[in-house]
Protein backbone atom coordinates (compact mmCIF):
# COMPACT_ATOMS: atom_id res chain seq x y z
CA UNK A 1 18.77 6.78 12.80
CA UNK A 2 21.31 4.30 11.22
CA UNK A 3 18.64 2.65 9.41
CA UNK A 4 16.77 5.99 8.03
CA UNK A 5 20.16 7.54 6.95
CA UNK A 6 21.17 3.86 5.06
CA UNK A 7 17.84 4.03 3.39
CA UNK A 8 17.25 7.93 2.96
CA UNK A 9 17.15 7.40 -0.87
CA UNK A 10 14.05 4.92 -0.80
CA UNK A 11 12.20 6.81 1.38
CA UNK A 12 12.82 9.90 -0.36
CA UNK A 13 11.60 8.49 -3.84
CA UNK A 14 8.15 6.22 -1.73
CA UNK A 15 7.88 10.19 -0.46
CA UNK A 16 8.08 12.02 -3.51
CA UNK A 17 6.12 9.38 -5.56
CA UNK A 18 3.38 9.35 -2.58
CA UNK A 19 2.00 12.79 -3.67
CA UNK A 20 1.00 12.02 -6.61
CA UNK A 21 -2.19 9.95 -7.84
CA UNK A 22 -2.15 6.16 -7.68
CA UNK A 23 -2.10 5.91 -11.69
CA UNK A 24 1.09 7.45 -12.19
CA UNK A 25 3.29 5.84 -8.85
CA UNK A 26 4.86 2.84 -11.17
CA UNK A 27 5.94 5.31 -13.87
CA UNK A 28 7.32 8.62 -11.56
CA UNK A 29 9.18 5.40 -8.95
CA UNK A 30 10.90 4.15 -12.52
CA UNK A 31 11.58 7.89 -13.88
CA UNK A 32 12.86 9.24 -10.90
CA UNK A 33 15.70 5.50 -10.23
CA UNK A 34 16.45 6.98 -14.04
CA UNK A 35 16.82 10.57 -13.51
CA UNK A 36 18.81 9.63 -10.55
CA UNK A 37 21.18 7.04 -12.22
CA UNK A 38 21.69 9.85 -15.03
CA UNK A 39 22.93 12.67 -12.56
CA UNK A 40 24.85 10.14 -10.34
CA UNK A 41 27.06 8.65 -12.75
CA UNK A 42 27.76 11.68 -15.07
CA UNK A 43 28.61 13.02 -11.97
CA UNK A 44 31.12 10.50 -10.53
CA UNK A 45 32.49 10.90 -14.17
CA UNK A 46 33.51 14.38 -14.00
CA UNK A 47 34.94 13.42 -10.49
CA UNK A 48 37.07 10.94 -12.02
CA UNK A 49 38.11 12.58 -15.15
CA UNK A 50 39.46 14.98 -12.35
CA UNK A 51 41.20 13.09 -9.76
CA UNK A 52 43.21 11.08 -13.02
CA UNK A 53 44.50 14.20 -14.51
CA UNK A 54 45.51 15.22 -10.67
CA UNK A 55 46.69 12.03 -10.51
CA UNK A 56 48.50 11.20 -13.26
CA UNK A 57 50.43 14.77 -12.94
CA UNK A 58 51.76 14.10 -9.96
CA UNK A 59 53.12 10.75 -11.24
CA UNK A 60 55.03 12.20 -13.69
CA UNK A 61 55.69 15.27 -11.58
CA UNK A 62 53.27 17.96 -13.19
CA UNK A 63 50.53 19.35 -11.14
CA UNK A 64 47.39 18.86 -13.52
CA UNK A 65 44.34 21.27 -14.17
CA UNK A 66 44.92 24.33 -11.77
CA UNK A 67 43.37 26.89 -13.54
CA UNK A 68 39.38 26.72 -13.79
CA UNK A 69 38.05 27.20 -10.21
CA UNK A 70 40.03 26.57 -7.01
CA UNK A 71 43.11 24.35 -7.82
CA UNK A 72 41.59 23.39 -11.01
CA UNK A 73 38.18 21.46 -9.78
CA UNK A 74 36.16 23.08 -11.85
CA UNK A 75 38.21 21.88 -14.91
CA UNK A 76 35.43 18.95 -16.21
CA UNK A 77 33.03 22.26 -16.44
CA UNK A 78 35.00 23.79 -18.67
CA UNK A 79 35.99 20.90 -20.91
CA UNK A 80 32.44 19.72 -20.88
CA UNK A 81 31.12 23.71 -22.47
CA UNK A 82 34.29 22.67 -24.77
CA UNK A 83 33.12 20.13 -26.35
CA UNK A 84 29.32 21.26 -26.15
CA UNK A 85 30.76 24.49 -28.91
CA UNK A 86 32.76 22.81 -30.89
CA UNK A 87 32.20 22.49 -34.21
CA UNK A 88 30.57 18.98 -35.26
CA UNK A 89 32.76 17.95 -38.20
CA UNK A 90 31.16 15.27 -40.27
CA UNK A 91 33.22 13.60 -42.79
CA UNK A 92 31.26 14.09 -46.75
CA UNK A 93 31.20 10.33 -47.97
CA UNK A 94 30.37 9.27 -44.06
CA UNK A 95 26.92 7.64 -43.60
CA UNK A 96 25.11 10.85 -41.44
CA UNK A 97 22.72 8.46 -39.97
CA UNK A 98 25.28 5.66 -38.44
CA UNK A 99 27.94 8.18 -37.58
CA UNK A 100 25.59 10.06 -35.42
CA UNK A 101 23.83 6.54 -34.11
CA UNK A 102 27.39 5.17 -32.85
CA UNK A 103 28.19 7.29 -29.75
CA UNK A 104 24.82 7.33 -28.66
CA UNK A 105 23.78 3.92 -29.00
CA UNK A 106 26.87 3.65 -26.84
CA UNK A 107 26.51 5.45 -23.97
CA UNK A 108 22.88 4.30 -23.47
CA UNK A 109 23.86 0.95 -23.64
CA UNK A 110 26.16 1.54 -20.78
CA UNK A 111 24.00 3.16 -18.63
CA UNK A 112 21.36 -0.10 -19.22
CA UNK A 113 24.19 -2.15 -17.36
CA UNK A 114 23.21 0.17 -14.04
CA UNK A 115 19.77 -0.75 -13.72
CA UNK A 116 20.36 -4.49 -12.49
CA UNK A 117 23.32 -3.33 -10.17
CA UNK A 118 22.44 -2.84 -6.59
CA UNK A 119 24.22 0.04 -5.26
CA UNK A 120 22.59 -0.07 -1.73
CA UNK A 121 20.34 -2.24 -0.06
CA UNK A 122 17.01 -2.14 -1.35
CA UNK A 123 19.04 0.21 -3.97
CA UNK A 124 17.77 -2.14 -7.04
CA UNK A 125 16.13 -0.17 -10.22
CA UNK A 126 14.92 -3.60 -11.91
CA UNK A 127 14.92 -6.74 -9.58
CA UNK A 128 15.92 -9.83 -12.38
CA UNK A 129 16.46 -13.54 -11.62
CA UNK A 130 18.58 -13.58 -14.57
CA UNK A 131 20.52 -10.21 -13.53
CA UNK A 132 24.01 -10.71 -14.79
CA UNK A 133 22.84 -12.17 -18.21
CA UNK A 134 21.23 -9.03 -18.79
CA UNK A 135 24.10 -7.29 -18.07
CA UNK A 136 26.25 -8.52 -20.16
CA UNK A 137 23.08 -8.64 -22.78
CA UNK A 138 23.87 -5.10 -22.85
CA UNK A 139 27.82 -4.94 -22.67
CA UNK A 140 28.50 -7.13 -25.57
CA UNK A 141 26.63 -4.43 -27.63
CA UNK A 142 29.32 -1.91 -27.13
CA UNK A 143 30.84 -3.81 -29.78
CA UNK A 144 28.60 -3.13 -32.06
CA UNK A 145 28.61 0.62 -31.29
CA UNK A 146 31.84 0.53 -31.72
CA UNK A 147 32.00 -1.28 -35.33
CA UNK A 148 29.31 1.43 -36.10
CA UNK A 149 31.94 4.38 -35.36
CA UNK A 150 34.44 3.13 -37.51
CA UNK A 151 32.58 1.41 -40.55
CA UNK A 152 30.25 5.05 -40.91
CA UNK A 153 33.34 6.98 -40.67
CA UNK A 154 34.27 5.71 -44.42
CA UNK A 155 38.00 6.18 -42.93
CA UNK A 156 40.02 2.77 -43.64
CA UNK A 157 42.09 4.36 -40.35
CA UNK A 158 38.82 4.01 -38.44
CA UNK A 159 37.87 0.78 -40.14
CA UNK A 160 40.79 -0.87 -38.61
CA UNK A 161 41.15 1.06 -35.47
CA UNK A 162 37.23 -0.50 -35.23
CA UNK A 163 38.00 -4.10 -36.29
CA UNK A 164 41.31 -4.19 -34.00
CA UNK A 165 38.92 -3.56 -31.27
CA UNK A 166 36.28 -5.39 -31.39
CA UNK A 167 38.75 -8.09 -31.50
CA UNK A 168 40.15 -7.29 -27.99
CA UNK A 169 36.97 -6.85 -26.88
CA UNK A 170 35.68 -10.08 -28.23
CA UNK A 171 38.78 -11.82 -27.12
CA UNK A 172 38.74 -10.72 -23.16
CA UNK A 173 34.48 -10.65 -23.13
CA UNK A 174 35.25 -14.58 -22.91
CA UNK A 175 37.77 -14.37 -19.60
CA UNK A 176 35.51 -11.92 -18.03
CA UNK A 177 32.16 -14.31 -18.17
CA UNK A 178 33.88 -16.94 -17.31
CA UNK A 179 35.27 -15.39 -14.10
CA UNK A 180 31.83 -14.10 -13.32
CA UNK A 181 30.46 -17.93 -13.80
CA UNK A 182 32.43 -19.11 -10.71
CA UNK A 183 30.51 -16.76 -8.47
CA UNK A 184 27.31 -18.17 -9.92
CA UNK A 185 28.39 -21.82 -9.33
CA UNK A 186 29.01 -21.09 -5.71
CA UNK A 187 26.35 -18.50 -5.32
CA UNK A 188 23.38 -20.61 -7.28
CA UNK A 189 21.99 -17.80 -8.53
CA UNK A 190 22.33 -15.29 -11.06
CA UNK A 191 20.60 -12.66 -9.63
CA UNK A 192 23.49 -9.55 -8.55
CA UNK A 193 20.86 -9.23 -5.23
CA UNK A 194 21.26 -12.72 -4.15
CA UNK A 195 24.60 -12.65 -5.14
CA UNK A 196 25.48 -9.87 -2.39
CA UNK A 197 23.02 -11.38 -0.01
CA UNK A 198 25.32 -14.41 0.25
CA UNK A 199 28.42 -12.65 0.97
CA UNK A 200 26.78 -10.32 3.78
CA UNK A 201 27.50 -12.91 6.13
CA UNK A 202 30.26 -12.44 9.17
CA UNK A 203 32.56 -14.86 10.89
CA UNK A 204 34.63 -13.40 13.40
CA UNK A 205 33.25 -10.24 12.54
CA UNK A 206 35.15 -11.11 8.91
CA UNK A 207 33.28 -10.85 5.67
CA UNK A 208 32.29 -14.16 3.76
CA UNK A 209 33.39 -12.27 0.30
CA UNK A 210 34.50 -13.95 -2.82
CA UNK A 211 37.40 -12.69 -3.20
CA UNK A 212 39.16 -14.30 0.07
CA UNK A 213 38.82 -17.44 -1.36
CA UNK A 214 41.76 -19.01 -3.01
CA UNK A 215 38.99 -19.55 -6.69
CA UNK A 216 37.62 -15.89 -5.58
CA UNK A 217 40.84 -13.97 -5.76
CA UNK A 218 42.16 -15.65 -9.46
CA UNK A 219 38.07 -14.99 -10.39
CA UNK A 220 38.65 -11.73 -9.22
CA UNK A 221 42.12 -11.19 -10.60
CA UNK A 222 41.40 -12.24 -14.40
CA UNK A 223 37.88 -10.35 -14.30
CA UNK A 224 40.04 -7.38 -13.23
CA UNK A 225 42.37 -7.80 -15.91
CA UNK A 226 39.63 -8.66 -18.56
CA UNK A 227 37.45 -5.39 -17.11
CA UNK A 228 40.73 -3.33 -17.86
CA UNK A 229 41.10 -4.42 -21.49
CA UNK A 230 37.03 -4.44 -21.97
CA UNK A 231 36.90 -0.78 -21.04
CA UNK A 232 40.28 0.11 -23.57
CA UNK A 233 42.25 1.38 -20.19
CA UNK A 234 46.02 0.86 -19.99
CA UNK A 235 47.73 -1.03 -20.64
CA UNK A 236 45.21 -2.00 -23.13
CA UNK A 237 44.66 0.93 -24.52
CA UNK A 238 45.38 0.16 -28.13
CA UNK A 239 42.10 0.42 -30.06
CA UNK A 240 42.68 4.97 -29.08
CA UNK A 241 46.54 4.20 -29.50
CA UNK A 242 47.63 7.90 -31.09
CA UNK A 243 50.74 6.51 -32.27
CA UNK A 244 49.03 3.38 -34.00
CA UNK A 245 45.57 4.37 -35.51
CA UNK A 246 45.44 8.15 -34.72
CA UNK A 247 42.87 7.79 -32.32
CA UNK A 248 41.47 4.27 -33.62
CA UNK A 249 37.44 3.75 -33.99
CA UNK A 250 36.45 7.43 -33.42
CA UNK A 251 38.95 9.51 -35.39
CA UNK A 252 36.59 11.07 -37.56
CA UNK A 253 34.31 12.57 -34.74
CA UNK A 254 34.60 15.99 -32.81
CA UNK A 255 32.48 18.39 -29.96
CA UNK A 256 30.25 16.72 -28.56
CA UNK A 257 29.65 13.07 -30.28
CA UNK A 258 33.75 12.64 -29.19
CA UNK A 259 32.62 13.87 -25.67
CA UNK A 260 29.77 10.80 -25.98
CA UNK A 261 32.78 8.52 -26.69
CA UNK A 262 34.40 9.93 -23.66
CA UNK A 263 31.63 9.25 -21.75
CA UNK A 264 31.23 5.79 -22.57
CA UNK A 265 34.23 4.68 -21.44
CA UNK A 266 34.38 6.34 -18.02
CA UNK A 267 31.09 5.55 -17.11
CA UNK A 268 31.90 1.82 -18.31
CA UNK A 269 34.47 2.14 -16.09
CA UNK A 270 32.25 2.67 -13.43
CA UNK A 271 30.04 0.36 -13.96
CA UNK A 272 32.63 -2.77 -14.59
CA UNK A 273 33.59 -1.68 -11.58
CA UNK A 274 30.35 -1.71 -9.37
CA UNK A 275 29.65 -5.23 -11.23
CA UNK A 276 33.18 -6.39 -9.89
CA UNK A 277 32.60 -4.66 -6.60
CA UNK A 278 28.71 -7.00 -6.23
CA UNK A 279 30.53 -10.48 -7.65
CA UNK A 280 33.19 -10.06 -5.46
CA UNK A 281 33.58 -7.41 -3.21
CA UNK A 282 30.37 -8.36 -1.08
CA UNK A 283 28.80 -5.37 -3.09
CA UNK A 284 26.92 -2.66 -0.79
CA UNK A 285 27.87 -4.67 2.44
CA UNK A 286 30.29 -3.60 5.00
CA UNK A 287 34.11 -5.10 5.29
CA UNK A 288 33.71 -5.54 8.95
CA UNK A 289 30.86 -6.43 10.73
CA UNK A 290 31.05 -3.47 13.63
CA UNK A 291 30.95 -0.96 10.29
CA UNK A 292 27.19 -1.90 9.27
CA UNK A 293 26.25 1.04 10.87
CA UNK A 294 27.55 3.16 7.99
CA UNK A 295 25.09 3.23 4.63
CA UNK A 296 25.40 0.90 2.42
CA UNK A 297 25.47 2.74 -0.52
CA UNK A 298 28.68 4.91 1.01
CA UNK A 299 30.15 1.19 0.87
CA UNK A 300 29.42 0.89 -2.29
CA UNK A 301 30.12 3.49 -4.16
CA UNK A 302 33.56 3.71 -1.84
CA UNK A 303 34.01 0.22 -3.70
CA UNK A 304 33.61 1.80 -7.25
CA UNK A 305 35.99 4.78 -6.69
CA UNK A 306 38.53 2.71 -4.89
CA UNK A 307 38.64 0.58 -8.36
CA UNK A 308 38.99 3.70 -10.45
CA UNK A 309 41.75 4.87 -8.20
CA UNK A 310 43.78 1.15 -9.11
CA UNK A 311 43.08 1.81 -13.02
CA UNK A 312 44.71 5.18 -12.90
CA UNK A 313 47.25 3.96 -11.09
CA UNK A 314 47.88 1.47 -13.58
CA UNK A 315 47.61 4.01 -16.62
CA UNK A 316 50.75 6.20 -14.70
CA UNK A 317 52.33 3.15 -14.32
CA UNK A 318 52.54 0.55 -16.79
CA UNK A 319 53.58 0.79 -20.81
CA UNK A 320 51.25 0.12 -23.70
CA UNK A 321 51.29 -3.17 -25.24
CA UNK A 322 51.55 -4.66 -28.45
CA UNK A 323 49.03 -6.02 -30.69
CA UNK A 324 50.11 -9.37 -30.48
CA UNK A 325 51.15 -9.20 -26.42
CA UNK A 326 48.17 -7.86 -26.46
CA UNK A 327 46.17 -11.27 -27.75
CA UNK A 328 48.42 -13.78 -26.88
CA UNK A 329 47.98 -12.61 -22.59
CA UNK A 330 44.49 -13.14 -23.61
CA UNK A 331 44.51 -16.63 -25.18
CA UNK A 332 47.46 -17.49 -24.03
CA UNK A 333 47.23 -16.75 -19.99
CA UNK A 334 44.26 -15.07 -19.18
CA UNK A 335 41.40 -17.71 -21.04
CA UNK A 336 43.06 -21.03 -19.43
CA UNK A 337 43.97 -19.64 -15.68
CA UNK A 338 39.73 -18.82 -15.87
CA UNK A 339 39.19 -22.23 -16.98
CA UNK A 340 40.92 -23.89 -14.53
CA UNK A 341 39.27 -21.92 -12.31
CA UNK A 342 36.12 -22.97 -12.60
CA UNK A 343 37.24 -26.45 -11.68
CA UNK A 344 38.50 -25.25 -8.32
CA UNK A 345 35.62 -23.50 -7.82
CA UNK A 346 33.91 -26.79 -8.62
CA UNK A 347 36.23 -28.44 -5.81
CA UNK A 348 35.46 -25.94 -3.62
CA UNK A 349 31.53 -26.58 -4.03
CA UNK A 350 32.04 -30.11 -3.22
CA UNK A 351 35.03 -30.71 -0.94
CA UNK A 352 34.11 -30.84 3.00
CA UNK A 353 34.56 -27.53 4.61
CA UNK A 354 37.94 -27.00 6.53
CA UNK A 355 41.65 -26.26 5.84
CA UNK A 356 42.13 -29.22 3.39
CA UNK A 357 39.93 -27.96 0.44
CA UNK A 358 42.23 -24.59 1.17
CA UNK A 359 45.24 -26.52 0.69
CA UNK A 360 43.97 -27.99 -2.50
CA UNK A 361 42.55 -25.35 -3.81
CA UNK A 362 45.78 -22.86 -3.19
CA UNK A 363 47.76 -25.05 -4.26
CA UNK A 364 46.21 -25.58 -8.17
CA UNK A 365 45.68 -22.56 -8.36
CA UNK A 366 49.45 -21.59 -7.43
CA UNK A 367 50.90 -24.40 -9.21
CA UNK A 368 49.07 -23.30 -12.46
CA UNK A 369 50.00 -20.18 -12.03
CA UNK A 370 54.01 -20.85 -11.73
CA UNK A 371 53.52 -23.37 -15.27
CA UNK A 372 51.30 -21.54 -17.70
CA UNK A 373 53.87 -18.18 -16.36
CA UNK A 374 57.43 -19.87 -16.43
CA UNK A 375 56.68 -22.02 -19.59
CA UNK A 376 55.36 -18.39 -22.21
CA UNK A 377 58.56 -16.87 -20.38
CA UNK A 378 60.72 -19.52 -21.08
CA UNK A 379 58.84 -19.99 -25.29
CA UNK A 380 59.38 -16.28 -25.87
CA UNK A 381 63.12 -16.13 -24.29
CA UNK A 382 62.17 -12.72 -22.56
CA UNK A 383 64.96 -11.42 -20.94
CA UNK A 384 66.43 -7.56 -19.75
CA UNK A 385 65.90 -4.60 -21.96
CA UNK A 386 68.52 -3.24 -23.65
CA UNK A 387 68.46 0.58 -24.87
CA UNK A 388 70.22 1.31 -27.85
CA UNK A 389 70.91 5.10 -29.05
CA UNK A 390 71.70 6.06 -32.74
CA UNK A 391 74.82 7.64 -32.92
């Protein structure tokens, strides 16, 4: 029973693709992963677009969406038929072709990254030796999509909300490989499958995962940070920054293209996450060993949400940055803590197993930490706020 219910999705697709002739079983197994990926994630999208603006009103003491549906659930409905009949306003000197390219070049480039994460055992849509590379094949495209947005738009606020963000996203794509190369040292592999494969292991009935390793949790914690700033979340949200660039690369689009923009960046969201969730979060496998009897996709996508539920947190909570705080936390702090780490992780390969390579180890990482932190404090002369009020 345990087994059947972890698998019902597998044998519900060998099922489905059993009636029909032998000819067409590759193609209907591959359409149907696709039509599934496609419902799920939109899905999960609307869910999350949900629980933030829930979320974020009772932060700052609102209450959110309560009027579509019971206590406002069917909100995403409603905004979605929203932006389906609104008018699609083209500007007259933009290039028709490449504005309407940009958004959707985007969005299915993000939903590419989903078909070498496995969300489940035996959950796989393409099996890849070379998994991760194709992942982030696909996510350093999104910069493109975006340049496309803003050089079509023939706005020069677009232009530079576009070049302002491809530069962040250029700028924390490096951190966020690198972190993701320390799991492949210790792993060997690069495939996201074997990847999870070697965490599912139990000692103690304790999970071997990444992440409670002194090189897994800074991995974890600068491909967290660069994830947040990839996917233009607070407090990096300054390429959509109203107050900056009206609303940066995609100011010139409305309805639904704007809703395709939307999109994007949730559903990036999600799957940054899921991709953090396999490298470090033992992926589809359990946190304890005496819960394997609950599916491993439930696992998984519990892993996803759970991240979501951090970056909203984060959005109610902390203040946009600058520009330059902005790049400087990136080449500054974020790109040497990841280099250093792969040299502990190196350690770590290498070093006997036991508490001494945890002493080491810790204590780099640590000491790093307290340097590279108290000597930009101590160059930049931060100190306490001060408010002043015009009289």
């Amino acid at each position: 029973m345990v087994n059947t219910l972890d698998q019902i999705f597998v044998l519900l697709q060998h099922w489905i693709v059993g009636l029909l002739p032998a000819v067409l079983q590759p193609f209907a197994g591959v359409l149907l992963n696709v039509v599934a990926i496609i419902a799920t994630f939109p899905a999960l999208f609307a869910i999350a677009v949900l629980l933030e603006r829930k979320g974020l009103g009772r932060m700052q003491n609102r209450i959110g969406p309560n009027r579509v549906g019971p206590f406002g659930i069917l909100q995403p409905v409603a905004d979605g038929i929203k932006s389906l009949t609104k008018e699609d306003v083209v500007p007259f000197r933009a290039d028709a072709v490449v504005h309407f390219m940009a958004p959707v070049v985007l969005v299915v480039i993000v939903f590419m990254g989903f078909a070498v994460l496995p969300m489940g055992r035996n959950m796989t849509l393409v099996h890849m030796d070379g998994a991760l590379l194709f992942y982030f094949a696909m996510g350093t495209c999104t910069e493109l999509a975006v340049f496309m947005a803003g050089w079509a738009s023939r706005n020069k606020y677009s232009l530079l909300g576009a070049m302002r963000a491809v530069a962040q996203m250029i700028s924390y794509e490096v951190p966020l490989l690198l972190s993701s190369v320390t799991v492949v040292m210790i792993s060997g592999s690069l495939s996201l499958d074997r990847i999870v494969e070697a965490q599912n292991q139990y000692t103690w009935g304790l999970p071997h995962w990444y992440i409670f390793t002194p090189w897994g949790l800074l991995a974890f914690l600068m491909f967290a940070i660069a994830a947040t700033a990839e996917t233009n979340r607070s407090p990096f949200d300054l390429p959509e920054g109203e107050s900056e660039l009206v609303a940066g690369y995609f100011t010139e689009y409305s309805g639904f293209k704007f809703a395709e923009f939307f999109l994007g960046e949730y559903v990036g969201m999600l799957s940054i996450s899921g991709l953090g969730a396999t490298l470090f979060l033992g992926g589809w496998s359990a946190p304890l060993a005496v819960l394997n009897f609950v599916p491993s996709w439930i696992w998984f996508f519990s892993k996803v949400m759970l991240s979501i539920g951090v970056m909203i947190w984060l959005r109610g909570t902390l203040p946009r940055l600058r520009q330059d705080q902005l790049m400087n936390f990136a080449w500054k702090f974020v790109l040497p803590m990841t280099l250093l780490n792969l040299g502990v992780a190196a350690l770590w390969r290498f070093m006997d197993g036991g508490w001494l390579r945890w002493v080491v180890c810790s204590a780099i990482v640590l000491g790093t930490y307290v340097l590279v932190g108290r000597s930009e404090m101590r160059r930049r002369h931060y100190g306490p706020r001060s408010y002043r009020y015009a009289e």
